[in-house]
C-alpha atoms as a PDB file:
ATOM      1  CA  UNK A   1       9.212  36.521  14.933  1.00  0.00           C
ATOM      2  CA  UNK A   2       6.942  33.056  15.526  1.00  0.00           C
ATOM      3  CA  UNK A   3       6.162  31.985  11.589  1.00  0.00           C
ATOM      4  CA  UNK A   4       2.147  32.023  11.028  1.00  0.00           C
ATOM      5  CA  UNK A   5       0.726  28.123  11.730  1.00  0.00           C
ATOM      6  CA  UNK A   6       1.070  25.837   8.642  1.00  0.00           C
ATOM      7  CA  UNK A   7      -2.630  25.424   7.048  1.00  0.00           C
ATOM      8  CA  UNK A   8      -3.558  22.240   6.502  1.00  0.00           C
ATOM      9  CA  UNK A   9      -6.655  20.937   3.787  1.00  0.00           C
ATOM     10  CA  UNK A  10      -7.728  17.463   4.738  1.00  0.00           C
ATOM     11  CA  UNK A  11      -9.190  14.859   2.261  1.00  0.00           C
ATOM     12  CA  UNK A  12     -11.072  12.058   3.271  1.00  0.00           C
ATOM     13  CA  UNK A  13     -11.938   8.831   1.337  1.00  0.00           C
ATOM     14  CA  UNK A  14     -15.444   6.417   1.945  1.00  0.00           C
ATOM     15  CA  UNK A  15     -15.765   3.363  -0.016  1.00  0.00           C
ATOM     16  CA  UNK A  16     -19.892   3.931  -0.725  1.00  0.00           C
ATOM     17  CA  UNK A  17     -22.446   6.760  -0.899  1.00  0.00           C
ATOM     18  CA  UNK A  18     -24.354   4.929   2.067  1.00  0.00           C
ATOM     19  CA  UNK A  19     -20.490   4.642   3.929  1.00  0.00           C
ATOM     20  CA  UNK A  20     -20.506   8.678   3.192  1.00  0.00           C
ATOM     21  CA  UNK A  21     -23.783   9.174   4.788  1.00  0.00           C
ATOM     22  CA  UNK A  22     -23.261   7.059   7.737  1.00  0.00           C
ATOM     23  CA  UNK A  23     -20.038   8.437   8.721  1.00  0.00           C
ATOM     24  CA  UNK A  24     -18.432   4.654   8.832  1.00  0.00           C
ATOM     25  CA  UNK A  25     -14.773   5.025   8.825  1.00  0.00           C
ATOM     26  CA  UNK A  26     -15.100   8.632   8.669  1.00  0.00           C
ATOM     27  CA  UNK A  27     -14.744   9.592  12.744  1.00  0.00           C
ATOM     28  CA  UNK A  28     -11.966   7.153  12.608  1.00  0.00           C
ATOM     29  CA  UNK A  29     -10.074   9.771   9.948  1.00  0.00           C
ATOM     30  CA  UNK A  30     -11.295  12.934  11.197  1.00  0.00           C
ATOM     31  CA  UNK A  31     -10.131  11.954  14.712  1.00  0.00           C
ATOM     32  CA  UNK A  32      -6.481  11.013  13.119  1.00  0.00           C
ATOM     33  CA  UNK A  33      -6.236  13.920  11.339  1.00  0.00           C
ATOM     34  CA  UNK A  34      -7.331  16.532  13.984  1.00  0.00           C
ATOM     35  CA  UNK A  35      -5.127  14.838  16.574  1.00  0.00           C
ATOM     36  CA  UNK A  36      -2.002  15.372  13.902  1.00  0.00           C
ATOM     37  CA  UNK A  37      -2.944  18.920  13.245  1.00  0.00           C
ATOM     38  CA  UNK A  38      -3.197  20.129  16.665  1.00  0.00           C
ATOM     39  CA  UNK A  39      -0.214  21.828  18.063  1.00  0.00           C
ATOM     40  CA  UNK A  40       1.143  21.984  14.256  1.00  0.00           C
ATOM     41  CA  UNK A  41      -1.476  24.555  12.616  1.00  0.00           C
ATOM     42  CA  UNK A  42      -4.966  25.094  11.611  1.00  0.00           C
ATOM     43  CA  UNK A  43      -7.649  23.120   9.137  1.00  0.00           C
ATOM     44  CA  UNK A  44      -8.895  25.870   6.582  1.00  0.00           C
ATOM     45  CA  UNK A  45     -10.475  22.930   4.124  1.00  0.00           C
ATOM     46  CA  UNK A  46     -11.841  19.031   4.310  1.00  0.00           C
ATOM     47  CA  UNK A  47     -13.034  17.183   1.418  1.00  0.00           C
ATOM     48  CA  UNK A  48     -14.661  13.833   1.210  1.00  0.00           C
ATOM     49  CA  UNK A  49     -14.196  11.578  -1.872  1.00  0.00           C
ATOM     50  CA  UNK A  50     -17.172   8.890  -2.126  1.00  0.00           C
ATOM     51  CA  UNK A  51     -15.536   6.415  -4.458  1.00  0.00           C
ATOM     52  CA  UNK A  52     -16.739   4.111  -6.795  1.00  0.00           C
ATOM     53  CA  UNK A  53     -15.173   0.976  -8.623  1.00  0.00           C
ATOM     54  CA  UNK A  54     -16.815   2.406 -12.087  1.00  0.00           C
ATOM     55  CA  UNK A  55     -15.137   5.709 -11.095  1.00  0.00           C
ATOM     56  CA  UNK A  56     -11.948   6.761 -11.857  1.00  0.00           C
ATOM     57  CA  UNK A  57     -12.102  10.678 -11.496  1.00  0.00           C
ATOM     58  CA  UNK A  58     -11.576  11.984  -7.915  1.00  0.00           C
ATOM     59  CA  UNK A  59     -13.566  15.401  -8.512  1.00  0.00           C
ATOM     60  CA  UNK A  60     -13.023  16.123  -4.510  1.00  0.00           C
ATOM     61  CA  UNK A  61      -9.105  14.929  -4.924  1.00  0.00           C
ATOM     62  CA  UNK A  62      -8.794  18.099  -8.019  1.00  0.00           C
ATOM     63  CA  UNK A  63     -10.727  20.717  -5.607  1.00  0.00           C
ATOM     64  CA  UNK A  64      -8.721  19.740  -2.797  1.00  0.00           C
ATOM     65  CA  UNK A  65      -5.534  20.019  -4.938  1.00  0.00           C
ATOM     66  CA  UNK A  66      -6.770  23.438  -5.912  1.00  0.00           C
ATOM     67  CA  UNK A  67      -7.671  24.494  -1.963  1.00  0.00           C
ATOM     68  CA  UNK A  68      -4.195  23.997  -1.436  1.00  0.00           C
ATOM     69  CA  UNK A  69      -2.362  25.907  -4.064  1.00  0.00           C
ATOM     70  CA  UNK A  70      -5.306  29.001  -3.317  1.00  0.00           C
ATOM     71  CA  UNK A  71      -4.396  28.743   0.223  1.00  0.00           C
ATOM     72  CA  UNK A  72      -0.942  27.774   0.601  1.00  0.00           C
ATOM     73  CA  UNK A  73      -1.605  24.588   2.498  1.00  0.00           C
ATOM     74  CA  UNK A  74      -0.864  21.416   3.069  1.00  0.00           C
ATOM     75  CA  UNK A  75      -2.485  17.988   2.027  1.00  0.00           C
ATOM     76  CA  UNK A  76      -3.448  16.102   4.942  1.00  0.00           C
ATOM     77  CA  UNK A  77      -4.974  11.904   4.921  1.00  0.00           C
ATOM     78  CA  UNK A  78      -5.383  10.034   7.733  1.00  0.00           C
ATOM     79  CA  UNK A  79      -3.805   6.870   6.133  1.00  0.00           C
ATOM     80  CA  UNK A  80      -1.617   6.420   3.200  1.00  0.00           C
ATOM     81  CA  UNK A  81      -3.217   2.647   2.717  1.00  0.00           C
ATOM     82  CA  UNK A  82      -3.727   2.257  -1.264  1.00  0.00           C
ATOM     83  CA  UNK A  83      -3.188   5.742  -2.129  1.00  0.00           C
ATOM     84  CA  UNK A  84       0.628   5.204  -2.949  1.00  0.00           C
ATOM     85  CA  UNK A  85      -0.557   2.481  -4.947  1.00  0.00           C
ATOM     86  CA  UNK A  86      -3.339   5.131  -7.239  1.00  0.00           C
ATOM     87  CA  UNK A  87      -1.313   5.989 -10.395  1.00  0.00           C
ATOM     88  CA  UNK A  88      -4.145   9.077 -10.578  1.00  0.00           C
ATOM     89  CA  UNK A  89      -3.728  10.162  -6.948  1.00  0.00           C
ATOM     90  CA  UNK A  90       0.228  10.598  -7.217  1.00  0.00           C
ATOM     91  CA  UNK A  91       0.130  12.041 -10.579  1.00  0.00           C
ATOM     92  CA  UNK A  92      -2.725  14.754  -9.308  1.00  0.00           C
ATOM     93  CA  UNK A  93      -0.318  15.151  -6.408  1.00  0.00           C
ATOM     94  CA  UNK A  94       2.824  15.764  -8.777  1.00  0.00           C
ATOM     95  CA  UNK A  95       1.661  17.943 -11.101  1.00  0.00           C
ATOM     96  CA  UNK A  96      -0.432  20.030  -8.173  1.00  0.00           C
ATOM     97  CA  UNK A  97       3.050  20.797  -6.313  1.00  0.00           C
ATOM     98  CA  UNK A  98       1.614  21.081  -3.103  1.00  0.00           C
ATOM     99  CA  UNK A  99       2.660  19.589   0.397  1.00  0.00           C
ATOM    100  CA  UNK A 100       1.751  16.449   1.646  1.00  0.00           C
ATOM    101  CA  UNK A 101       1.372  14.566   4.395  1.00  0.00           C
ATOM    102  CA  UNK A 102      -0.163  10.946   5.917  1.00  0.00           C
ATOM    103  CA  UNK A 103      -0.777  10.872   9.318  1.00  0.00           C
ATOM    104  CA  UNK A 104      -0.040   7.067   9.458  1.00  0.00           C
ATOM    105  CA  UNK A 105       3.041   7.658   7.432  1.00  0.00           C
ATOM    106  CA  UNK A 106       4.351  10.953   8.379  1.00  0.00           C
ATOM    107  CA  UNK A 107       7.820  10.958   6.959  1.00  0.00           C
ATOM    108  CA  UNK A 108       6.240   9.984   3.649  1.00  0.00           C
ATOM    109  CA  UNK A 109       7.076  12.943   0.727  1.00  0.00           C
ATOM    110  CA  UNK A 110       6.560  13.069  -2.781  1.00  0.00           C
ATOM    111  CA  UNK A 111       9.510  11.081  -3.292  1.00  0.00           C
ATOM    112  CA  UNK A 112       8.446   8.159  -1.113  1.00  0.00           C
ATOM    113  CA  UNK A 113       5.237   8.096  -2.834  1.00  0.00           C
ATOM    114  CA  UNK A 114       7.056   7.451  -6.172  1.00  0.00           C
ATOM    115  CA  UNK A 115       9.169   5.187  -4.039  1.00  0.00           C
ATOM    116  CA  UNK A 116       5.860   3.502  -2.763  1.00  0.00           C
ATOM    117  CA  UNK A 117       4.399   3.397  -6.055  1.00  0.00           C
ATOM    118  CA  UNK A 118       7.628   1.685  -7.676  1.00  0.00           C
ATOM    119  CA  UNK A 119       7.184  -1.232  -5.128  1.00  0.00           C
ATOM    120  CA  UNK A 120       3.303  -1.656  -5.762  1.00  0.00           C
ATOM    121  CA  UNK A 121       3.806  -1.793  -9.450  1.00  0.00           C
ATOM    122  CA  UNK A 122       7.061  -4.236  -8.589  1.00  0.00           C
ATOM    123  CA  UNK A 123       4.482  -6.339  -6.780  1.00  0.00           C
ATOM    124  CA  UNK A 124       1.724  -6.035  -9.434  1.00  0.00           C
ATOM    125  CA  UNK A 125       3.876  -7.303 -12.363  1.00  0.00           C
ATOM    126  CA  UNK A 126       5.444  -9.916  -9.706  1.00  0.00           C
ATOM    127  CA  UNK A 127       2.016 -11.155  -9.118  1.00  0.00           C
ATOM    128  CA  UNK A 128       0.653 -11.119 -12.484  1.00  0.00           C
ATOM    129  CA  UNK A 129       4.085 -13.323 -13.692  1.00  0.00           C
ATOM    130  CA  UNK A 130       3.770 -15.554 -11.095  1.00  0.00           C
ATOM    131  CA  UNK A 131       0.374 -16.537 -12.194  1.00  0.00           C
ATOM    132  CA  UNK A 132       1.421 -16.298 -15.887  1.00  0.00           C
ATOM    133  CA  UNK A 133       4.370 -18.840 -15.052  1.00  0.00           C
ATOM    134  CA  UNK A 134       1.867 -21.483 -13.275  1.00  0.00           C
ATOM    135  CA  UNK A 135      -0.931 -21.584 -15.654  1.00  0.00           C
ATOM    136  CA  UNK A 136       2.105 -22.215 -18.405  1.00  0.00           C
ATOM    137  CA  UNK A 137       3.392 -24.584 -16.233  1.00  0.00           C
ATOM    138  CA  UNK A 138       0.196 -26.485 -15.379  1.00  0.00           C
ATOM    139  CA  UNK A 139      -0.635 -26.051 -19.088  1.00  0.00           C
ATOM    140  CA  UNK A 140       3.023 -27.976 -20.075  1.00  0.00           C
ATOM    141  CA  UNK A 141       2.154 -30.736 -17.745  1.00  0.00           C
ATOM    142  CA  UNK A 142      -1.032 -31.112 -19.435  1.00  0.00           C
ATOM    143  CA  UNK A 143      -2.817 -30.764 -15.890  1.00  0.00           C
ATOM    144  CA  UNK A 144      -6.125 -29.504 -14.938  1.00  0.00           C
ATOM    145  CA  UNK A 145      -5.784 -26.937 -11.822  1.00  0.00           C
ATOM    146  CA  UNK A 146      -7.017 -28.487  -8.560  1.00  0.00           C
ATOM    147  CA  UNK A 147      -6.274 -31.241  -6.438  1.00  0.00           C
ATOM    148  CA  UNK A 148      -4.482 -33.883  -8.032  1.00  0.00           C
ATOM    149  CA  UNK A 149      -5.507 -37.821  -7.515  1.00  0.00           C
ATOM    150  CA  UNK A 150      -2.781 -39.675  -5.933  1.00  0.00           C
ATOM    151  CA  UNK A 151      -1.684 -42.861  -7.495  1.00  0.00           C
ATOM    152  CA  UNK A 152       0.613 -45.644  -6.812  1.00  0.00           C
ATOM    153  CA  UNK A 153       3.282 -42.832  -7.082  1.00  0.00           C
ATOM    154  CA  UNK A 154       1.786 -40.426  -5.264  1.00  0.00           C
ATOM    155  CA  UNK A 155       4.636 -40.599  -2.492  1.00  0.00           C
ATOM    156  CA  UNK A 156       7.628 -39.291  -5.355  1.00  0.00           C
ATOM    157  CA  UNK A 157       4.857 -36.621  -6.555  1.00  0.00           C
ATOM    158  CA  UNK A 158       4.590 -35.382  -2.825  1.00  0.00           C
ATOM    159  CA  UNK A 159       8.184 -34.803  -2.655  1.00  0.00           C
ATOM    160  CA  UNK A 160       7.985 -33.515  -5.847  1.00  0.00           C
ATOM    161  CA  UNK A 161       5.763 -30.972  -4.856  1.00  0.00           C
ATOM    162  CA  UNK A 162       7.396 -30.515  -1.191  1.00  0.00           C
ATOM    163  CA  UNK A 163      10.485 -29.109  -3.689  1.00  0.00           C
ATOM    164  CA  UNK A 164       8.391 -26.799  -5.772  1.00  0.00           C
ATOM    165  CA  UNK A 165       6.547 -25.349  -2.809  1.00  0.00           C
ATOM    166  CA  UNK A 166      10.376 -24.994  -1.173  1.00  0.00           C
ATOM    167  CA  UNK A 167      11.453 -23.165  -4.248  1.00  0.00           C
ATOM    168  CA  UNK A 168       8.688 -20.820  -4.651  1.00  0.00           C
ATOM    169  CA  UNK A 169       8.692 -19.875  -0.810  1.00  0.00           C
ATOM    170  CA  UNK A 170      12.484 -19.389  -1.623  1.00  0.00           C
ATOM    171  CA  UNK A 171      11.512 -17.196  -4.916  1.00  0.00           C
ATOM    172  CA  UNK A 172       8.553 -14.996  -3.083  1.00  0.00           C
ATOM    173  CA  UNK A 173      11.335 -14.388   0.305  1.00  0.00           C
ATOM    174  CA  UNK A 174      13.492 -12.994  -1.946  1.00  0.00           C
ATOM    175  CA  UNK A 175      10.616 -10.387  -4.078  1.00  0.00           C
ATOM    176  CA  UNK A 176       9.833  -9.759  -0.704  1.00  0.00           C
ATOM    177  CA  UNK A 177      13.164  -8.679   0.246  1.00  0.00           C
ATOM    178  CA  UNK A 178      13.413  -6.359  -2.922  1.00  0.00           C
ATOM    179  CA  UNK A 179      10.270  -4.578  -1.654  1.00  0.00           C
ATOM    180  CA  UNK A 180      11.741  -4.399   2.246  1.00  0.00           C
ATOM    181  CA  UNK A 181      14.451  -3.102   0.395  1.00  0.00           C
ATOM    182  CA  UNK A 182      12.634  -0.304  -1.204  1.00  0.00           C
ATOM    183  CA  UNK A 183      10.901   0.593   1.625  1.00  0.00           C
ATOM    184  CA  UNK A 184      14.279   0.951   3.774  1.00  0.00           C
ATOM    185  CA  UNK A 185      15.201   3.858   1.195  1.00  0.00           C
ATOM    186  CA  UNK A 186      11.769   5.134   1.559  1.00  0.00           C
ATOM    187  CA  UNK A 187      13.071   6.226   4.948  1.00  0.00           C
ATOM    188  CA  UNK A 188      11.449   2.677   7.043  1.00  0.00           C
ATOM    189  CA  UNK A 189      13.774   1.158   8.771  1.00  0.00           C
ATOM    190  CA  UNK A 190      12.428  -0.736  11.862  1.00  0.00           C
ATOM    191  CA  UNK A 191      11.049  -4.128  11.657  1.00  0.00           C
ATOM    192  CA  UNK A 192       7.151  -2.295  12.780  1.00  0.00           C
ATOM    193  CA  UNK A 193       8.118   0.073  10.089  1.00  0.00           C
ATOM    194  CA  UNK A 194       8.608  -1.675   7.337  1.00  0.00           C
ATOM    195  CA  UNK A 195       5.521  -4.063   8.135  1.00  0.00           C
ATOM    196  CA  UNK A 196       3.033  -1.552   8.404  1.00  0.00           C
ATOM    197  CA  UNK A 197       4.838  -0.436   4.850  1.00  0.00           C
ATOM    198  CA  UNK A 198       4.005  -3.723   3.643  1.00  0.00           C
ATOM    199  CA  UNK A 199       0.542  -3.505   4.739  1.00  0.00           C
ATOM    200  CA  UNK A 200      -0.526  -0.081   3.328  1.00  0.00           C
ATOM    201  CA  UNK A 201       1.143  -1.675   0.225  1.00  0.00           C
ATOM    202  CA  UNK A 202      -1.529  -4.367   0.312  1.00  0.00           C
ATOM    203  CA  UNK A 203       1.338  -6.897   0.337  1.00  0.00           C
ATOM    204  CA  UNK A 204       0.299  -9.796   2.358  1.00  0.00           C
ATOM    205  CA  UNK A 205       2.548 -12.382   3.880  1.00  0.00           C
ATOM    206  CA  UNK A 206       3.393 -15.348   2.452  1.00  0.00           C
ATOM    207  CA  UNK A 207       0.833 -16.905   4.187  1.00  0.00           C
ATOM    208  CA  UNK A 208      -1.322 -13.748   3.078  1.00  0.00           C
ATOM    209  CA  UNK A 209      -1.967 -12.492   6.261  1.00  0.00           C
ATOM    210  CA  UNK A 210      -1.338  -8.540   7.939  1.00  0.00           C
ATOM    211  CA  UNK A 211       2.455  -8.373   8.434  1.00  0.00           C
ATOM    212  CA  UNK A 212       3.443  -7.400  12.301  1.00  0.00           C
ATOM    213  CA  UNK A 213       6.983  -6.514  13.403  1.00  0.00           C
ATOM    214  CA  UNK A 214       8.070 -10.081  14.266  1.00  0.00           C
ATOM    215  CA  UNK A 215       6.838 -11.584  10.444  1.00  0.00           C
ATOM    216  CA  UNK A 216       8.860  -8.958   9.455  1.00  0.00           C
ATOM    217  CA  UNK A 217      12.067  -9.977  11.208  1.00  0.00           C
ATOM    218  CA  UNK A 218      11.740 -13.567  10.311  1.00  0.00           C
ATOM    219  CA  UNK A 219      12.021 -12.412   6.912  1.00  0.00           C
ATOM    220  CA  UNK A 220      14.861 -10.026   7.249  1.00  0.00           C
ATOM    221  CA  UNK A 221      16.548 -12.384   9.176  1.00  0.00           C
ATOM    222  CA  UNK A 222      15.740 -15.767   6.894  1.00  0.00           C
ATOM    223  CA  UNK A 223      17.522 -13.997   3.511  1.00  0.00           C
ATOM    224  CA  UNK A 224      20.165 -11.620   5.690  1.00  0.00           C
ATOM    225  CA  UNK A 225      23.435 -13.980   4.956  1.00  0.00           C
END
């Protein structure tokens, strides 16, 4: 006996009211999600979130949640992007018990979102140490930050800085490789995988651009002994 066609509920995020009303960005996800559905099962729900940076409530996220327990479906996006990175979307999506699915990401679970999530925060508290550590340091050194005036020593305090810029490249390669790491167990395991991983993290390179497959091995490859 063929099983009845999965159901599927689709939830769609737009920056803006006026990004909402337009329909920018929004073709782009309907067309991702519709192309993933088809052959798989049938839409019986879509709901659009409009947010907001003074909002933190997802009102269409909770109804969508609900859609899917009613119906017995399954929670579509068209990109998991920051969502693994919203405390309040994962814990909606946790204590809702329903399926889920990015079309972007579509070996992602519920595990690899807490997986995902781990990393962000990782890379939150990374970031927010890293900034603690130079403003002490700066602060030590009784320096203002900006650009430095050179004097008659300003050769040894280039190479002094060549050697601190060598040891935090050194220091970021290897929170970078804790995070590749990560993402490995999260089921990524090609080079284009695990830099589009980076990317929907919001993790930018070094040089804090879009990772691509080949940034990616240069990394891998740099702290693999």
């Amino acid at each position: 006996m063929t099983p009845p066609p999965r159901r599927y509920v689709a939830y769609y995020r737009v920056s803006t009211a006026k990004q909402g009303a337009d329909g920018l960005g929004m073709e782009a996800q309907q067309r991702a999600v519709a192309t993933y559905i088809t052959g798989r099962g049938e839409m019986v729900d879509a709901y659009t979130e409009v947010e907001s940076g003074k909002r933190k409530d997802r009102p269409e996220l909770a109804q969508a949640l609900a859609a899917c327990r009613k119906r017995g479906a399954v929670l579509v996006v068209a990109k998991l992007d920051r969502l693994a990175r919203n405390v309040a979307f994962i814990s909606s999506l946790m204590e809702a018990g329903v399926d889920f699915v990015a079309v972007d990401f579509p070996e992602a679970n519920r595990l690899t979102l807490h997986i995902l999530a781990a990393v962000a925060e990782h890379e939150r508290e990374a970031i927010a140490q890293r900034t603690r550590a130079a403003l002490a340091a700066a602060k030590a050194r009784g320096k203002q930050l900006g650009n430095p005036a050179l004097g008659h020593d300003g050769g040894a305090l280039a190479r002094q800085g060549g050697a601190v810029r060598r040891e935090r490249a050194d220091a970021r390669a290897a929170e970078l490789m804790q995070q590749v790491d990560r993402i490995r167990a999260a089921g990524r395991t090609t080079y284009a995988g695990i830099a589009n991983a980076l990317n929907d993290l919001g993790i930018p390179t070094p040089r804090g651009k879009r990772w691509h497959a080949a940034t990616a091995r240069r990394l891998i490859i740099r702290m693999t002994p």
